[in-house]
N, C-alpha and C. Protein backbone atom coordinates (compact mmCIF):
# COMPACT_ATOMS: atom_id res chain seq x y z
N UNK A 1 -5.67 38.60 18.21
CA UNK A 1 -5.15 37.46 17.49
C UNK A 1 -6.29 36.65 16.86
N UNK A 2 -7.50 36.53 17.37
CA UNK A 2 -8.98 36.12 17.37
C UNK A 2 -8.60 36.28 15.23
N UNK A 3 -8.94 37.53 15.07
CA UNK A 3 -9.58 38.07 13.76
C UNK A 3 -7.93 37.48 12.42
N UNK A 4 -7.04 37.70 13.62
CA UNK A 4 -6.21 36.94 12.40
C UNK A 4 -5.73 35.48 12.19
N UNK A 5 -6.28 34.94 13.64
CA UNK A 5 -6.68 33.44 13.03
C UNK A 5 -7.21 33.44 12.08
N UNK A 6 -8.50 34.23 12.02
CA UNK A 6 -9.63 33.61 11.12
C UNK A 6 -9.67 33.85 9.64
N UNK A 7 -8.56 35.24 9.64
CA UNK A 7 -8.32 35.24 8.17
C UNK A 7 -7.19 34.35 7.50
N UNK A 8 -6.60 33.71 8.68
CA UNK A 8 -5.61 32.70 8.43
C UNK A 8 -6.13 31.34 7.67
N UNK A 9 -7.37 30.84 9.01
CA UNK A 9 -8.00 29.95 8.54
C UNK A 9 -8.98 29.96 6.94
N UNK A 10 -9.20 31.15 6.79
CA UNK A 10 -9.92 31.46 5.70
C UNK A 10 -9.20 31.42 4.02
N UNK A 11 -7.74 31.35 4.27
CA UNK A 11 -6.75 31.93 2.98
C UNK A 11 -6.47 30.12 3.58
N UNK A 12 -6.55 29.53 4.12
CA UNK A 12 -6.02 27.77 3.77
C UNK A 12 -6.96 27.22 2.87
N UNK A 13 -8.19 27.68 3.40
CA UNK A 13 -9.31 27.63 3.16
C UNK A 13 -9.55 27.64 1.66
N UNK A 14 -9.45 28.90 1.27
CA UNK A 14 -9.58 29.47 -0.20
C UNK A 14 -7.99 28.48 -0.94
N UNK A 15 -6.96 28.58 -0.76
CA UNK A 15 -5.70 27.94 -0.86
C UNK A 15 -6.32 26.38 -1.49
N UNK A 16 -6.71 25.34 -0.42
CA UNK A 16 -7.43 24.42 -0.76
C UNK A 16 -8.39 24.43 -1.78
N UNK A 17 -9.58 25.20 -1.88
CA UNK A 17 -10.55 25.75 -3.24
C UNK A 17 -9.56 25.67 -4.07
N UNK A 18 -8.65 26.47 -4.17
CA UNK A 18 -7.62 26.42 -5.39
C UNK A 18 -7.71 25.26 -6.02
N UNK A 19 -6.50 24.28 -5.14
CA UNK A 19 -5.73 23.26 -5.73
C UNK A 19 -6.39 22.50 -5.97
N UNK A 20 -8.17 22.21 -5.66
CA UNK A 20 -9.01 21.39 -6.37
C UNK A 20 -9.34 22.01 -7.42
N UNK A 21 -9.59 23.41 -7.86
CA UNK A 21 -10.48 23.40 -9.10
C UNK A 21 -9.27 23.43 -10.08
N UNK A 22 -7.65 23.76 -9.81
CA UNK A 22 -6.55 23.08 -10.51
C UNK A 22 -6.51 22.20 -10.76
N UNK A 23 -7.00 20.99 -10.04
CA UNK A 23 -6.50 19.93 -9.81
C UNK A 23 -7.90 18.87 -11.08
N UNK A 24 -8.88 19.78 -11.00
CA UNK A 24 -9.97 19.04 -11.82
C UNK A 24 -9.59 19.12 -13.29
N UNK A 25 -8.98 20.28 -13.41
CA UNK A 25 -8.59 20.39 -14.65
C UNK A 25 -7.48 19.38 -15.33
N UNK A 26 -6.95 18.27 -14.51
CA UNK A 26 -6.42 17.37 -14.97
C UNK A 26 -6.88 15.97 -14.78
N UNK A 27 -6.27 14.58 -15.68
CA UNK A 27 -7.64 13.58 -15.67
C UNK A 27 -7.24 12.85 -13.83
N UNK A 28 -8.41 12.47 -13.67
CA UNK A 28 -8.21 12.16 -12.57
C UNK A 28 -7.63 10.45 -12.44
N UNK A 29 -8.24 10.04 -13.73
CA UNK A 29 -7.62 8.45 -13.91
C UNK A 29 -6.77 8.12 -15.49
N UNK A 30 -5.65 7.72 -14.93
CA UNK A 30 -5.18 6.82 -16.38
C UNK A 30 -5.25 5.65 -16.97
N UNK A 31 -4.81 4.98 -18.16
CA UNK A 31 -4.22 3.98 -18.20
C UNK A 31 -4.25 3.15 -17.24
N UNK A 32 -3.21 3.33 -16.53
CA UNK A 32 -2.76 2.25 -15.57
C UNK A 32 -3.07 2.64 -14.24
N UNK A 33 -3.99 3.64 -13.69
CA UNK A 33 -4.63 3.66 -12.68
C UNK A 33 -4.63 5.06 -12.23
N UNK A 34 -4.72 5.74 -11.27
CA UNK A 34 -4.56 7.14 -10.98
C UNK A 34 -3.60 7.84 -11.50
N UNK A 35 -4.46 9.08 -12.48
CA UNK A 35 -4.03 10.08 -13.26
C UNK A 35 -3.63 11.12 -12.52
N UNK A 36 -2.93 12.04 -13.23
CA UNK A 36 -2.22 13.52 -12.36
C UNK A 36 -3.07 14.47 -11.75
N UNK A 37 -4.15 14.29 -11.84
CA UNK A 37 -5.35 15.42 -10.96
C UNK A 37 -5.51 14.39 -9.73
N UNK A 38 -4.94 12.64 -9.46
CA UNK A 38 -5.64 12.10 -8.23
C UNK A 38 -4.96 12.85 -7.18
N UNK A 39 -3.79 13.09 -6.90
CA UNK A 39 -3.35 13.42 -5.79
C UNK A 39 -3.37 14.30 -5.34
N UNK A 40 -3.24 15.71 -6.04
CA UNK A 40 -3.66 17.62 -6.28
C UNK A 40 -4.91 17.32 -5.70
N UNK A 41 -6.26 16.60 -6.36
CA UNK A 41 -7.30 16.26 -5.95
C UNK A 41 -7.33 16.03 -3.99
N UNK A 42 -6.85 15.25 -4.10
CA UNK A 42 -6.90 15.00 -2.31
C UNK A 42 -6.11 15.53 -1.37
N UNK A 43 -5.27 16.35 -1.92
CA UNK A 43 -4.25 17.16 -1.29
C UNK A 43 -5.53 18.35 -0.79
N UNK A 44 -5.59 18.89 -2.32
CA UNK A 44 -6.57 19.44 -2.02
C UNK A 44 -7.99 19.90 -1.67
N UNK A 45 -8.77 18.45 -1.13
CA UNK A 45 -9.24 18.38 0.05
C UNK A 45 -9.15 18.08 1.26
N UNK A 46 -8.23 18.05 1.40
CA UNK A 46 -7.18 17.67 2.62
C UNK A 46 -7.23 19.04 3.49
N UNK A 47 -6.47 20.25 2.12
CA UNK A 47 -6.46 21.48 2.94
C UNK A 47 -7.71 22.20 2.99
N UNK A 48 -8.85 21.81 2.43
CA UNK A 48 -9.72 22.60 2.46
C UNK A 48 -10.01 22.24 4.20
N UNK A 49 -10.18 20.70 4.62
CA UNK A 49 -10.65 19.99 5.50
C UNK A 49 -9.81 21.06 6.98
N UNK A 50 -8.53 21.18 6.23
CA UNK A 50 -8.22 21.64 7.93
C UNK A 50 -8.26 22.85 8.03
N UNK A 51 -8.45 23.80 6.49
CA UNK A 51 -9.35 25.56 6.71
C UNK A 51 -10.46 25.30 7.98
N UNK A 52 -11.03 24.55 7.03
CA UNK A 52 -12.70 24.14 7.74
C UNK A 52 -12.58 24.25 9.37
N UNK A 53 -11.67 23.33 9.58
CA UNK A 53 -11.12 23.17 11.12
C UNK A 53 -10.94 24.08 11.48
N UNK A 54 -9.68 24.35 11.46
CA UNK A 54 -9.23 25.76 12.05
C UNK A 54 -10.50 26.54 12.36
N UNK A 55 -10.84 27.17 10.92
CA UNK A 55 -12.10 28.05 11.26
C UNK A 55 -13.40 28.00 12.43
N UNK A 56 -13.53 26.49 12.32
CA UNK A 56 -14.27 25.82 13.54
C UNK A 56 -13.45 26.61 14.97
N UNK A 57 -12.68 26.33 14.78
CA UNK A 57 -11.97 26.10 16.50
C UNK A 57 -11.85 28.08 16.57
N UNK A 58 -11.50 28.47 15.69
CA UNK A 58 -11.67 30.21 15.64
C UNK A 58 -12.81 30.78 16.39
N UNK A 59 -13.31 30.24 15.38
CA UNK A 59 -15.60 31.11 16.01
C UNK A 59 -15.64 30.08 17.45
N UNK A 60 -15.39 29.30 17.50
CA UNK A 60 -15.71 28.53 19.09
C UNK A 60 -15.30 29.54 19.91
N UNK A 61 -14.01 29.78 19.76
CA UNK A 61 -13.22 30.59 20.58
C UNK A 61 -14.07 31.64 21.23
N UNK A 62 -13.82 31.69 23.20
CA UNK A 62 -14.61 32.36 23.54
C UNK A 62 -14.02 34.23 23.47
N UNK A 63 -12.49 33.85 23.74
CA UNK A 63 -11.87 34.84 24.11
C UNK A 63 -11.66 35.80 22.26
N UNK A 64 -11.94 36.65 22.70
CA UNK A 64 -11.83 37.22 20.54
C UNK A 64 -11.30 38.68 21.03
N UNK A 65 -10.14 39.07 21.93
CA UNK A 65 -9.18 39.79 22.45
C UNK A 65 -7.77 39.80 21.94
N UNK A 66 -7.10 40.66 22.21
CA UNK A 66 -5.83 40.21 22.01
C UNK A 66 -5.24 40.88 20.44
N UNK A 67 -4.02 41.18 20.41
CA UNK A 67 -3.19 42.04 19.04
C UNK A 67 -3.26 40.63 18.12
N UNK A 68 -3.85 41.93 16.94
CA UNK A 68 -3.98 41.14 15.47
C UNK A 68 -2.58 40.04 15.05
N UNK A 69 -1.50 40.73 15.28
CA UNK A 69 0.21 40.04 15.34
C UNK A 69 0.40 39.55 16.75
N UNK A 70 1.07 38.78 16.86
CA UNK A 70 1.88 38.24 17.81
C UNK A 70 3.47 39.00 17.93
N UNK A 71 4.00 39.23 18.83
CA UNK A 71 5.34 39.97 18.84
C UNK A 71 6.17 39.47 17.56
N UNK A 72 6.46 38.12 17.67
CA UNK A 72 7.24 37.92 16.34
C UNK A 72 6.84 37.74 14.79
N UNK A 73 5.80 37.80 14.58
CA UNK A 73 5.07 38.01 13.39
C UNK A 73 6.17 39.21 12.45
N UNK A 74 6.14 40.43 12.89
CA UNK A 74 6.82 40.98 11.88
C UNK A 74 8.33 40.30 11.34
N UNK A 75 9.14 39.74 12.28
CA UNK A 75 10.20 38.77 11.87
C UNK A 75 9.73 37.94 10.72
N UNK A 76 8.50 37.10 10.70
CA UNK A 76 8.12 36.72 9.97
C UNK A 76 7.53 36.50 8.67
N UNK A 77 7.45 38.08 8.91
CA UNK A 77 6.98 38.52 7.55
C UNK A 77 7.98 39.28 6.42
N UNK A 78 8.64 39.81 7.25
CA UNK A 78 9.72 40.14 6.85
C UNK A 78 10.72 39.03 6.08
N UNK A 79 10.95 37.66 6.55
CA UNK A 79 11.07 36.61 6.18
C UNK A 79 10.41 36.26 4.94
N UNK A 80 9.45 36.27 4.69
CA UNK A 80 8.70 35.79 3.32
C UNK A 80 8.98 36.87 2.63
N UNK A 81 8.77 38.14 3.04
CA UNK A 81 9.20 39.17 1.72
C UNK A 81 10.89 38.87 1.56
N UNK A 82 11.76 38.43 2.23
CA UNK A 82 12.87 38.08 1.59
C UNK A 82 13.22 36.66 0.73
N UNK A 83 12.38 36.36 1.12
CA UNK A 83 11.96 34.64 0.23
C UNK A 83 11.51 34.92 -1.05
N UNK A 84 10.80 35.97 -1.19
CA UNK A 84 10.19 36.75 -2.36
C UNK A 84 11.04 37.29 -3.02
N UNK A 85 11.79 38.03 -2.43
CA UNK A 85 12.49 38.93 -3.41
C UNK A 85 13.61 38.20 -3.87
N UNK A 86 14.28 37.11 -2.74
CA UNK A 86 14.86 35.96 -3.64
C UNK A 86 14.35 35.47 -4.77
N UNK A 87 12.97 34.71 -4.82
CA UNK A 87 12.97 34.52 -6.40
C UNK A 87 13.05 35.33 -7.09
N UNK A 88 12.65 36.32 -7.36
CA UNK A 88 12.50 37.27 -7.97
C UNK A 88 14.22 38.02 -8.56
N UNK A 89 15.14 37.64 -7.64
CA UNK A 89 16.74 37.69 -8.65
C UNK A 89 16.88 36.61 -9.02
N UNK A 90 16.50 35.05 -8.49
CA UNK A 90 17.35 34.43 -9.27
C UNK A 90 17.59 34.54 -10.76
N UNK A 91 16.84 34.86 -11.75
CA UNK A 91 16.98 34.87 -13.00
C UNK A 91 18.43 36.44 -13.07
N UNK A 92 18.09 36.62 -12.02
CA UNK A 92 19.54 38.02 -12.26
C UNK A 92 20.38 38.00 -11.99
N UNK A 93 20.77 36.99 -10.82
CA UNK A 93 21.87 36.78 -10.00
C UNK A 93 22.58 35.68 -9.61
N UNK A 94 21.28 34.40 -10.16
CA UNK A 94 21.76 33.38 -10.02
C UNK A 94 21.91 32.75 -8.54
N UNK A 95 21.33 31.10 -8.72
CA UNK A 95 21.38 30.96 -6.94
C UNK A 95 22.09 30.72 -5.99
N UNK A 96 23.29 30.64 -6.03
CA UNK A 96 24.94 30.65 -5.62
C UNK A 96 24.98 31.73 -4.82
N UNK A 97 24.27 32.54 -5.72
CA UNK A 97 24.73 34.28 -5.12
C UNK A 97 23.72 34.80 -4.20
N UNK A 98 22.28 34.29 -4.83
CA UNK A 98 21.33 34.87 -4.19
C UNK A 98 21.17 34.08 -2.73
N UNK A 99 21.56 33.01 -2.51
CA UNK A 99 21.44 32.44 -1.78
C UNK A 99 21.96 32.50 -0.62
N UNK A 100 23.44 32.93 -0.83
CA UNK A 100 24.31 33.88 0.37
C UNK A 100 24.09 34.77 0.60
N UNK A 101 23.35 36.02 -0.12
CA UNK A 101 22.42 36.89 -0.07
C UNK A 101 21.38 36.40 1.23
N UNK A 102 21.01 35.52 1.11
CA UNK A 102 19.28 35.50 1.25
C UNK A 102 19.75 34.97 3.20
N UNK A 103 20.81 34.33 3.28
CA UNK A 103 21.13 33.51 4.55
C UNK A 103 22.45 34.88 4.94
N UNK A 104 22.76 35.70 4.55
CA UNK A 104 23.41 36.89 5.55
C UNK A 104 22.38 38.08 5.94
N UNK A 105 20.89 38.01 4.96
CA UNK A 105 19.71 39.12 5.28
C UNK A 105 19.33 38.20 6.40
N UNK A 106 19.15 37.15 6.53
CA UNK A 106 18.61 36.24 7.42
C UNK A 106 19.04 36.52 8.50
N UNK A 107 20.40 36.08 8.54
CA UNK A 107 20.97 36.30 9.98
C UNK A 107 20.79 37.94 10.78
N UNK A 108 20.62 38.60 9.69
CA UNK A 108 21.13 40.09 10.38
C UNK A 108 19.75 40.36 10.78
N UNK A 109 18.77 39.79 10.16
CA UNK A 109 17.61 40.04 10.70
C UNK A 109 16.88 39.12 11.98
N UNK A 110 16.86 38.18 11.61
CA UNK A 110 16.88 37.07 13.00
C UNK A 110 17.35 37.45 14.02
N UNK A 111 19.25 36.81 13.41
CA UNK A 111 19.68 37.14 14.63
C UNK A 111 20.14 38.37 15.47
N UNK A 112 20.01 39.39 14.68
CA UNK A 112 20.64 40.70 15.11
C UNK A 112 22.01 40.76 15.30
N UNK A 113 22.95 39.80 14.15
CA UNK A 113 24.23 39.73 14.04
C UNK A 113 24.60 41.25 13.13
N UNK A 114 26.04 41.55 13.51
CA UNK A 114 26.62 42.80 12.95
C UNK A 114 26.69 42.54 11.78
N UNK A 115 26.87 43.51 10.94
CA UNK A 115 26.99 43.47 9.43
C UNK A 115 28.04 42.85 8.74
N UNK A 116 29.40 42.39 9.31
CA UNK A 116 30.62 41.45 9.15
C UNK A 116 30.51 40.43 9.15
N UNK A 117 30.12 40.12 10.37
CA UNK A 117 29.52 38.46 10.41
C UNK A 117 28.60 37.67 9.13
N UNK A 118 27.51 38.85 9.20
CA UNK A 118 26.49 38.34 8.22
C UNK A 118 26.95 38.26 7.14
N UNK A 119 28.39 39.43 6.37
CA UNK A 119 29.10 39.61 5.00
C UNK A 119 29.77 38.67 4.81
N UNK A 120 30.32 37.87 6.24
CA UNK A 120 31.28 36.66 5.69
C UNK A 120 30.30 35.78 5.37
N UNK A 121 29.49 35.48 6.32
CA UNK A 121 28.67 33.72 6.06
C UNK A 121 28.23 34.14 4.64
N UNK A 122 28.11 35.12 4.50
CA UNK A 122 26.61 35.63 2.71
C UNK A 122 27.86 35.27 1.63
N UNK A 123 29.18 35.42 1.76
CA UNK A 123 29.92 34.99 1.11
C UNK A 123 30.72 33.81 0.83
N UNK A 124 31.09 33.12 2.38
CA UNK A 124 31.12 31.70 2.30
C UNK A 124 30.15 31.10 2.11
N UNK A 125 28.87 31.11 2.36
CA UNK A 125 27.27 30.30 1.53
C UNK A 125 27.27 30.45 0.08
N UNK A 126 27.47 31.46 -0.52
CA UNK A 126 27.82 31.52 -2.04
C UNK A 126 28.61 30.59 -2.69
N UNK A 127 30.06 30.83 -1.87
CA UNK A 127 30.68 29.99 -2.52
C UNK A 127 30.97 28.51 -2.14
N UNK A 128 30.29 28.46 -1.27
CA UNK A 128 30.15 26.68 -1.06
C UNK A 128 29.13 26.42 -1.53
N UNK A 129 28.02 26.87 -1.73
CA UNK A 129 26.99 26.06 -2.67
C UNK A 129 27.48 25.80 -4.15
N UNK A 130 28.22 27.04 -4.46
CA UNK A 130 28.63 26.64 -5.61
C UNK A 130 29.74 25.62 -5.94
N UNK A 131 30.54 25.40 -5.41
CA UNK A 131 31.28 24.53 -5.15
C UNK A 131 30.89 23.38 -4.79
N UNK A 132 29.77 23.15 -4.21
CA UNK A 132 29.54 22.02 -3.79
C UNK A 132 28.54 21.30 -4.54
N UNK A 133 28.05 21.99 -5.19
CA UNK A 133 26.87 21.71 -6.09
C UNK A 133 27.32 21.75 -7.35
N UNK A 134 27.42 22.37 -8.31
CA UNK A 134 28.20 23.06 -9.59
C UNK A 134 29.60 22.16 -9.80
N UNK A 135 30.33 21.84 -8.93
CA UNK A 135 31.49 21.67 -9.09
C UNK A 135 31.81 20.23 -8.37
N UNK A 136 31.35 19.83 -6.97
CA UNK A 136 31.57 18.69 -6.96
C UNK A 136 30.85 17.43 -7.23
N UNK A 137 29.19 18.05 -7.05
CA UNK A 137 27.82 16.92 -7.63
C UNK A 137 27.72 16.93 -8.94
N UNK A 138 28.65 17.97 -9.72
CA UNK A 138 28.05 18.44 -10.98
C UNK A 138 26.62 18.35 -11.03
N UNK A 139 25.75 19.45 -9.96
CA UNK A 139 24.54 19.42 -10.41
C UNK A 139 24.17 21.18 -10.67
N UNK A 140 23.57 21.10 -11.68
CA UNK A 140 23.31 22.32 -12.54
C UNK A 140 22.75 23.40 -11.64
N UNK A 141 23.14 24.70 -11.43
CA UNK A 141 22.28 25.15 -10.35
C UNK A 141 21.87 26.55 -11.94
N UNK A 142 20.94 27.08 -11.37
CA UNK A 142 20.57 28.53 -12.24
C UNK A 142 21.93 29.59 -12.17
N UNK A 143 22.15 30.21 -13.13
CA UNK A 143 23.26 30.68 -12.84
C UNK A 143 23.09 32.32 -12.97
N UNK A 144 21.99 32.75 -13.86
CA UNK A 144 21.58 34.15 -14.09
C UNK A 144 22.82 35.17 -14.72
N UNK A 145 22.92 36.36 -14.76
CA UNK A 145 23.32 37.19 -15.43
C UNK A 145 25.22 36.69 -15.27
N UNK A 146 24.98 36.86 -13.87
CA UNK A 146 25.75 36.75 -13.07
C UNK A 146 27.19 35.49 -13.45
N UNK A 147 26.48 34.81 -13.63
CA UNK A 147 27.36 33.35 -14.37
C UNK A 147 27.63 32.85 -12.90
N UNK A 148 26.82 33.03 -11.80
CA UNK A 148 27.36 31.77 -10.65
C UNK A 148 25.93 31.45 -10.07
């Protein structure tokens, strides 16, 4: 677990680098007082600050033993690649749909619910977001190929 702290701590790390040299690229002061690069700016030294950390408390570490994953890690990852491939329809499917999609893959994977269970909620989540959003907030959701 040692070595994947540290590449953990290392990608906040780099993550932070980011959002400052993004963040320079906008003015840092306006008009009327702090411009749109002030806050990106300290955000992102913020995260560089707790890469830094982390990484500290990593190399301290005496014990540098132990599986690269933790048992539930693959749950987890598995998780972001479905977070992923969600965006990646909404422009096709629209988020009504993808979204009951995304919370019946969830369950079946989490929870190790049967494939019925997960088909109803993926279908009542569809259509109550849409309904509830679309239809009773009237607030605009993406609708994709799909028209929901």
């Amino acid at each position: 677990m040692w070595f994947a702290d540290l590449i953990g701590g290392m990608v906040v790390f780099l993550l932070g680098l980011a959002v400052v040299f993004f963040s320079r690229q906008l003015p840092y002061m306006s008009e009327y007082g702090p411009g749109p690069g002030f806050f990106p700016l300290w955000i992102g030294l913020g995260i560089i600050g707790c890469g830094i950390v982390v990484n500290i408390n990593v190399l301290r570490r005496r014990d540098k033993t132990g599986a690269f994953f933790k048992p539930r890690t693959k749950m987890a990852v598995s998780i972001l690649i479905q977070i992923a491939i969600a965006f990646l329809l909404f422009p096709l499917l629209g988020f009504s749909v993808v979204l009951g999609l995304f919370v019946g893959a969830s369950m079946r994977i989490m929870g190790k619910h049967g494939w019925i269970p997960c088909g109803i909620t993926a279908v009542v989540t569809g259509i109550a977001i849409h309904f509830i959003f679309a239809h009773w907030l009237s607030i605009p959701l993406p609708t994709g190929m799909v028209g929901w």
